[in-house]
Protein backbone atom coordinates (compact mmCIF):
# COMPACT_ATOMS: atom_id res chain seq x y z
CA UNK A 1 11.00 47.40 3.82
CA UNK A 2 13.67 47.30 6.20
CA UNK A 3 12.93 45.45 9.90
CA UNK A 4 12.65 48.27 13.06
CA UNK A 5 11.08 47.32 16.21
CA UNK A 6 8.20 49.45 15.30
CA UNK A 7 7.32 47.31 12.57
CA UNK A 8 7.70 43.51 14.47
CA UNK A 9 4.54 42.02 15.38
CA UNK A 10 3.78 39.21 17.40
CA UNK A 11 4.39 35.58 15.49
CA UNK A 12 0.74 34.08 14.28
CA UNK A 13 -0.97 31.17 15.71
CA UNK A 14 -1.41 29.47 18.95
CA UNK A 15 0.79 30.72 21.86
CA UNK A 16 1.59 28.27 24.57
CA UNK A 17 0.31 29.53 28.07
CA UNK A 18 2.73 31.09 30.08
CA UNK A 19 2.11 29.09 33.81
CA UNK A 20 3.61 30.31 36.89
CA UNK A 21 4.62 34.39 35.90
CA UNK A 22 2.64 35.81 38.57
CA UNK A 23 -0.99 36.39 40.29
CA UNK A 24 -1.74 39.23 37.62
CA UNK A 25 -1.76 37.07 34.78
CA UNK A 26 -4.50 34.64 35.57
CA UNK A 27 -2.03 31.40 35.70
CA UNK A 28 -0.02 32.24 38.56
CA UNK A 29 -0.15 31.00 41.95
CA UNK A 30 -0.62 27.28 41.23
CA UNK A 31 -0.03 27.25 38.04
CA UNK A 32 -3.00 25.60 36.95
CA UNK A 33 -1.97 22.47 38.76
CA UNK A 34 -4.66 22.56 42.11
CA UNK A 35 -3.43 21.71 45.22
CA UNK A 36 -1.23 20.09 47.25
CA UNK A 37 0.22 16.54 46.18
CA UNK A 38 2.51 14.45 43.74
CA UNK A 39 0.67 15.57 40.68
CA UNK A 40 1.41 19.07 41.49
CA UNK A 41 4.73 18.89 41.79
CA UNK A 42 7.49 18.81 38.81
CA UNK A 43 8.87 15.84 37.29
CA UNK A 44 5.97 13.70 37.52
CA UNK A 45 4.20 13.35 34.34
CA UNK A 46 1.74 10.76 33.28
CA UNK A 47 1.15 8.72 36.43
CA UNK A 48 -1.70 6.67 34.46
CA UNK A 49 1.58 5.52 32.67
CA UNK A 50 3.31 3.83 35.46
CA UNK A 51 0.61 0.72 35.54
CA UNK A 52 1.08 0.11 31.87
CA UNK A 53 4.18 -1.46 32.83
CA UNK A 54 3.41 -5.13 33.39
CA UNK A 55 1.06 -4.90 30.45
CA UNK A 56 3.25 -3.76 27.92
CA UNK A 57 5.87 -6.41 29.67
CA UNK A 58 3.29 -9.13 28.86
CA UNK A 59 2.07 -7.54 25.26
CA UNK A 60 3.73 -9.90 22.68
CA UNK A 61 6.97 -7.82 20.63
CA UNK A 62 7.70 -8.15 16.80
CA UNK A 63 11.28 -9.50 17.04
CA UNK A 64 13.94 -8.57 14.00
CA UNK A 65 13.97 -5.36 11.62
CA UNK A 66 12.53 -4.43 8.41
CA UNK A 67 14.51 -2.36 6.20
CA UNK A 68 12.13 0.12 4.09
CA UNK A 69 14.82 0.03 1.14
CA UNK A 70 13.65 -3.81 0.60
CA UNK A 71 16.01 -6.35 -1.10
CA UNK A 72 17.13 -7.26 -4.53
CA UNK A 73 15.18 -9.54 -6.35
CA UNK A 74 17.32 -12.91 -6.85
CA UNK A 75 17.16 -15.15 -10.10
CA UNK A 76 19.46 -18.54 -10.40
CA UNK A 77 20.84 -19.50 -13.51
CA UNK A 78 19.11 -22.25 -13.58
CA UNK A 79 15.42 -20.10 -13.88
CA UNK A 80 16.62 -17.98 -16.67
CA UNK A 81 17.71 -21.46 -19.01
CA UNK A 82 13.95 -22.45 -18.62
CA UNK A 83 12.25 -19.42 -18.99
CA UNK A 84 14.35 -17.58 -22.01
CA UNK A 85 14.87 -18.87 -25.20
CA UNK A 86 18.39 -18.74 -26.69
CA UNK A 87 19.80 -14.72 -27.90
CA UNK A 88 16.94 -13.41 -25.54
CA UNK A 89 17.73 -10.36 -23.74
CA UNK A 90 17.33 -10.60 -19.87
CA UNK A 91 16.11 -7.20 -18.33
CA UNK A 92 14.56 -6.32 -14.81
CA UNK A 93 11.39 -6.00 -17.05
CA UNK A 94 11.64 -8.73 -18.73
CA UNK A 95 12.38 -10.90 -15.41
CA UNK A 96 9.23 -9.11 -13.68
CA UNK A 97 7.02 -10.04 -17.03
CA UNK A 98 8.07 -13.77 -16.48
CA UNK A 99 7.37 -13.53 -12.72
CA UNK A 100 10.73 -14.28 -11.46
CA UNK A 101 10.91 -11.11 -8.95
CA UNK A 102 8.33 -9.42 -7.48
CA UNK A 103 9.04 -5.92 -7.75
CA UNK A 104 11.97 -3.39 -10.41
CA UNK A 105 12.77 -1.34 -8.14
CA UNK A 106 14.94 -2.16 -5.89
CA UNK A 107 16.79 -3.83 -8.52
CA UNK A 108 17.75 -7.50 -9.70
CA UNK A 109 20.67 -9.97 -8.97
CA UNK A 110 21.52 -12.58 -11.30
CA UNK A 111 23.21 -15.53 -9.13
CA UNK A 112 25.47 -18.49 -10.54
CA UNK A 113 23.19 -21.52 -9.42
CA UNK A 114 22.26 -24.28 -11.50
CA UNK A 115 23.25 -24.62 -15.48
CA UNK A 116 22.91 -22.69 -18.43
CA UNK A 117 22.68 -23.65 -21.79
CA UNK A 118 21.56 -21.21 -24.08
CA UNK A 119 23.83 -17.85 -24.90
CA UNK A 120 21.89 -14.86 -23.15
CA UNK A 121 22.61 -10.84 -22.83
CA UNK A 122 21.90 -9.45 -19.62
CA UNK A 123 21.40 -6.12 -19.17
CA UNK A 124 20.47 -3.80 -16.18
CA UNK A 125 20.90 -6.98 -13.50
CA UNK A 126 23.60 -7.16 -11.27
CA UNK A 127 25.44 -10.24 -11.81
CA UNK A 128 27.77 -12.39 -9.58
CA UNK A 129 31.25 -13.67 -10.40
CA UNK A 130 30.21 -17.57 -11.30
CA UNK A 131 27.14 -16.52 -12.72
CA UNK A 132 28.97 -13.68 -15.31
CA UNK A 133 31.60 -16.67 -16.06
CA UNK A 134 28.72 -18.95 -16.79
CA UNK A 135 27.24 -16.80 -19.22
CA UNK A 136 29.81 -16.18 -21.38
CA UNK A 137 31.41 -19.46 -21.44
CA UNK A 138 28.25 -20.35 -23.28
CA UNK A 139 28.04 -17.55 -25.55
CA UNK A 140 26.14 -14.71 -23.80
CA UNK A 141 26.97 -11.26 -22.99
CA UNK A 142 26.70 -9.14 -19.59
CA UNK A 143 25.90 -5.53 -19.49
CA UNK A 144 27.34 -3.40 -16.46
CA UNK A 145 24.26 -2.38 -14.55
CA UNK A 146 22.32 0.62 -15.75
């Protein structure tokens, strides 16, 4: 059915109140405001406000940012030699089994600190450069990231 200005109605819901359109339609005048004085007139809006300001001055602020993406969970070398056994394959799942990261999802980076001695595959982790060379020196293989 095509649109005509027969056919428009009115939107649904709540209308705001129209203030200040004349004495006819009930809000006119004053505008629901009263009388005379600072509250009455425009640009003035939440004078209760105004004394909040030494208060919130004083109220104690959380410094820094938090980022709701979160961070990579970080595993040394080092933790996967004692906590795989040799051929093992390393996976964010397998890492979060072990409790060596907290949390999958926002992923897992494999860094080249400390020693490792047994030949591991790593797949799914991010891996830095020292860390990749580590690994396969020894033996293992890394997987690109999935």
């Amino acid at each position: 059915m095509p649109l005509s200005l027969h056919t428009m109605s009115p939107k649904k819901g709540k209308t705001k109140k129209r203030v200040g359109r004349g004495l006819g339609s009930g809000r006119g005048a004053k505008s629901g405001r009263g009388q005379k004085g600072q509250k009455s007139r425009s640009g003035v809006s939440g004078l209760k406000r105004l004394g909040m300001r030494r208060m919130m001055l004083a109220t104690p602020k959380k410094r820094g940012f938090n980022s709701p993406n979160g961070q990579k969970g970080v595993v040394n070398l080092s933790d996967l030699d004692t906590n795989f056994n040799a051929q093992a394959i390393v996976t964010p799942s397998s890492l979060k089994g072990k409790k060596l990261i907290d949390s999958v999802k926002p992923g897992v980076k494999i860094l080249g600190q400390g020693k490792i001695t047994k030949p591991l595959t790593i797949k799914g982790c991010s891996v830095s450069k020292s860390a990749a060379e580590k690994i396969i020196a020894v033996g293992g293989s890394v997987h690109a990231e999935a």
